[in-house]
Protein backbone atom coordinates (compact mmCIF):
# COMPACT_ATOMS: atom_id res chain seq x y z
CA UNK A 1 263.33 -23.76 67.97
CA UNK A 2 260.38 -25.60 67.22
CA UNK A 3 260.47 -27.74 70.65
CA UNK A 4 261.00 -23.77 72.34
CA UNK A 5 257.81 -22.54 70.46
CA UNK A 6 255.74 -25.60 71.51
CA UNK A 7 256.64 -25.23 75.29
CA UNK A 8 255.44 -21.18 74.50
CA UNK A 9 251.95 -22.51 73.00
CA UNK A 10 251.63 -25.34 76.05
CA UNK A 11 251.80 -22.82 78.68
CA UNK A 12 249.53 -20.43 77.09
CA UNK A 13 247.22 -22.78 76.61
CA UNK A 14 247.65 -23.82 80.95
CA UNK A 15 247.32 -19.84 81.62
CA UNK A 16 244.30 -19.96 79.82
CA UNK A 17 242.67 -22.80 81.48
CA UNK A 18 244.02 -21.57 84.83
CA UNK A 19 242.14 -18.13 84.22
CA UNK A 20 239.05 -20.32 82.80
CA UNK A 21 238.71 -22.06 85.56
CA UNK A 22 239.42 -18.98 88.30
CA UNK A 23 236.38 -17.79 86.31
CA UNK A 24 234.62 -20.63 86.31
CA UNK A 25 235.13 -20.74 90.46
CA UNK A 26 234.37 -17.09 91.12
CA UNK A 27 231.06 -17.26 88.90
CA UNK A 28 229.70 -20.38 91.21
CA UNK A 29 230.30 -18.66 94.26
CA UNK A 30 228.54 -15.91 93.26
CA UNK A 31 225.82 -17.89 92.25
CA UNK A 32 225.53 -19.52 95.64
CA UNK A 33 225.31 -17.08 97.32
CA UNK A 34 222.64 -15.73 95.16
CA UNK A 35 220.76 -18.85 95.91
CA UNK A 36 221.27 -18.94 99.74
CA UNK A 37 219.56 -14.79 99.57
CA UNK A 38 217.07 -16.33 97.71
CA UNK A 39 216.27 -19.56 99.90
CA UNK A 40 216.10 -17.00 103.20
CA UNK A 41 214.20 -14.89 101.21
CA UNK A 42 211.58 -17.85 100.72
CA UNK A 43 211.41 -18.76 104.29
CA UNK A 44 210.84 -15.71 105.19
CA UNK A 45 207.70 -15.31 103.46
CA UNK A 46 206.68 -18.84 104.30
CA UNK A 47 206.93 -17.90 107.93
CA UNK A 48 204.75 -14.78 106.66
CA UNK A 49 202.13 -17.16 104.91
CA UNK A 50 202.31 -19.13 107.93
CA UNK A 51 201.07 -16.52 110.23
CA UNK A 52 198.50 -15.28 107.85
CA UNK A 53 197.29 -18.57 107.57
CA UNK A 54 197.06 -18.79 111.48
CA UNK A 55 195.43 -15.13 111.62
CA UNK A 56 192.70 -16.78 109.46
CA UNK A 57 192.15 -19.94 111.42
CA UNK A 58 191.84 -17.95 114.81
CA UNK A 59 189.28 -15.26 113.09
CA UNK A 60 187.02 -18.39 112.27
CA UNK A 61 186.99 -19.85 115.90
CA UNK A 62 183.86 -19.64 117.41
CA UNK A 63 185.45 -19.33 120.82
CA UNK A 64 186.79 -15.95 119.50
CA UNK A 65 184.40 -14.47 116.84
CA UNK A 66 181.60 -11.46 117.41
CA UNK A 67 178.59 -12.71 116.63
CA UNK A 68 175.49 -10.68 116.33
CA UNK A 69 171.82 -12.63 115.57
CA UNK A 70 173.67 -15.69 114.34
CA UNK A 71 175.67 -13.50 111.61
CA UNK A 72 179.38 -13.73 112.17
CA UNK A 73 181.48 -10.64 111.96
CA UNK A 74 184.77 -10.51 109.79
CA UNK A 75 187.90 -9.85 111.53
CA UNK A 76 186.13 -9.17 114.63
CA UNK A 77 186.57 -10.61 118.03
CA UNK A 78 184.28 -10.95 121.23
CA UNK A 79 186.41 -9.34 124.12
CA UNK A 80 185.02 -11.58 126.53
CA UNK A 81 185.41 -14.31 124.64
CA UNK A 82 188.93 -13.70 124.35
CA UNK A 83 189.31 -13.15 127.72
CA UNK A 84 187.88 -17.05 128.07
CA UNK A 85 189.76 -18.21 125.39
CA UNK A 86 193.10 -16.56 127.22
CA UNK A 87 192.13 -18.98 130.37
CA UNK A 88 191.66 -21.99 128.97
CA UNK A 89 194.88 -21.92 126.70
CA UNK A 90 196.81 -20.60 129.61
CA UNK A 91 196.25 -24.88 130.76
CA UNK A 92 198.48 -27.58 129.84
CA UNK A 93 195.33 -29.15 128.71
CA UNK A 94 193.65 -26.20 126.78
CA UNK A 95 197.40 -25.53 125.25
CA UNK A 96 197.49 -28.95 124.21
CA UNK A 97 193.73 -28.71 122.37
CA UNK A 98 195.23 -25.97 120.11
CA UNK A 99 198.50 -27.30 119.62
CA UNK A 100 197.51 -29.17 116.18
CA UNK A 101 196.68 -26.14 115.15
CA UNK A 102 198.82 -23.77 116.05
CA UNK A 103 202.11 -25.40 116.42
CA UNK A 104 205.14 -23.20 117.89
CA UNK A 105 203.70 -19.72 117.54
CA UNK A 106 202.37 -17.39 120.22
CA UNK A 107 199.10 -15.47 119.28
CA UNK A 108 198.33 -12.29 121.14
CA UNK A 109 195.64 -9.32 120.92
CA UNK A 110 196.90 -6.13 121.93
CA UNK A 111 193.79 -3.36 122.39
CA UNK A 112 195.37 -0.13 120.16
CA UNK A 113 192.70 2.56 120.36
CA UNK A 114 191.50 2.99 123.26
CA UNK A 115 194.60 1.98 124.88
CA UNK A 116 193.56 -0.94 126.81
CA UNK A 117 193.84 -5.02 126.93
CA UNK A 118 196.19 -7.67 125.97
CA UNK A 119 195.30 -11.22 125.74
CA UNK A 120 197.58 -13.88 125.00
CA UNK A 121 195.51 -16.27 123.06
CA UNK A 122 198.19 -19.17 122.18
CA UNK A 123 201.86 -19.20 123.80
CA UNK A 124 203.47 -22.37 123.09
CA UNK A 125 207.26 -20.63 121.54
CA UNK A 126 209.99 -23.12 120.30
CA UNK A 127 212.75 -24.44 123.39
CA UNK A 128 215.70 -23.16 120.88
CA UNK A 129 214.50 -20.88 118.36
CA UNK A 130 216.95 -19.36 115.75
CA UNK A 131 214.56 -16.46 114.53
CA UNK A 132 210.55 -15.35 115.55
CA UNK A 133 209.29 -12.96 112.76
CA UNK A 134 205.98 -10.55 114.51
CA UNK A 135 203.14 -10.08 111.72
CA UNK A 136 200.46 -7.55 112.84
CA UNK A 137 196.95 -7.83 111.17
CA UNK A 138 194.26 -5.31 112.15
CA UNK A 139 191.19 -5.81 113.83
CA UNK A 140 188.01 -4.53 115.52
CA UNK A 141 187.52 -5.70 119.32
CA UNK A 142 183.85 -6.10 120.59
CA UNK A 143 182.74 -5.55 124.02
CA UNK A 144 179.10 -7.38 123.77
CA UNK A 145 178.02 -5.71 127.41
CA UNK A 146 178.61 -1.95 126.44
CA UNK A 147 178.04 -2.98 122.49
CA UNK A 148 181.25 -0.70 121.43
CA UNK A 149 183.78 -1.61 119.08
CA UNK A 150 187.37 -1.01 119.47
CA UNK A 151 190.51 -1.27 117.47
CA UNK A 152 193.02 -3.94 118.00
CA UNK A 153 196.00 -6.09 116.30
CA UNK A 154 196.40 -9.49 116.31
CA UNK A 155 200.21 -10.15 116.70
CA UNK A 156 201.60 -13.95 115.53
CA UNK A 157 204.82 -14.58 116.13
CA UNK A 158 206.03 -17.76 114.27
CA UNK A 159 209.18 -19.36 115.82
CA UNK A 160 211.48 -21.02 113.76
């Protein structure tokens, strides 16, 4: 009776580690995937942070900015300077000036209101790219001949 009873108490005691450790198993795959949402989540935003940070650089470019008396305008850009800008990165030598700088991204500035220009600033996109997340910033276009502002976005598109 008493070996009977102790063959009763050993394979509780295996059913309860068995269940333990089904536990155990089912918690750490929910917890990795948890982690992998969170790790996309994160590049994401550094993709995000990435193109902000290239919005910024291109705003402070002299070969883009509106300048008026020596006093540089924020988020503003020179159309015609653009449209300069547009040619020279359009080279294999002016793409490879920028390239430091700007990586794998393309940078273009679409004209909103009134409907008009595009000008692809920087197009140098990745040969096998998984993902390319668009961020739009707003910004004022400034044709320096007929002194009128416009309204414009500045579209980076960071390939990854």
């Amino acid at each position: 009776m008493r070996n009977r009873r102790s063959q009763i108490k050993m394979g509780e005691t295996i059913a309860i580690m068995f269940v333990f450790f089904i536990i155990l198993i089912v918690g750490a795959v929910f917890y990795m995937n948890l982690q992998r949402t969170s790790v996309r989540q994160e590049i994401a935003e550094a993709y995000e942070l990435r193109a902000v940070e290239l919005a910024q650089t291109i705003s402070f470019l002299p070969e883009a900015q509106c300048t008026e008396s020596n006093v540089v305008r924020a988020s503003c850009f020179d159309i015609y300077k653009l449209i300069g800008l547009s040619k020279v990165t359009a080279t294999p030598k002016g793409l490879n000036v920028y390239q430091n700088d700007f990586g794998t991204t393309t940078i273009k500035l679409i004209q909103i209101y009134p409907e008009g220009g595009e000008w692809v600033l920087y197009d140098n996109p990745k040969a096998d790219f998984t993902s390319a997340p668009v961020t739009h910033i707003p910004i004022s276009l400034y044709n320096t001949t007929s002194d009128i502002y416009y309204f414009g976005v500045l579209e980076v598109t960071t390939y990854s």
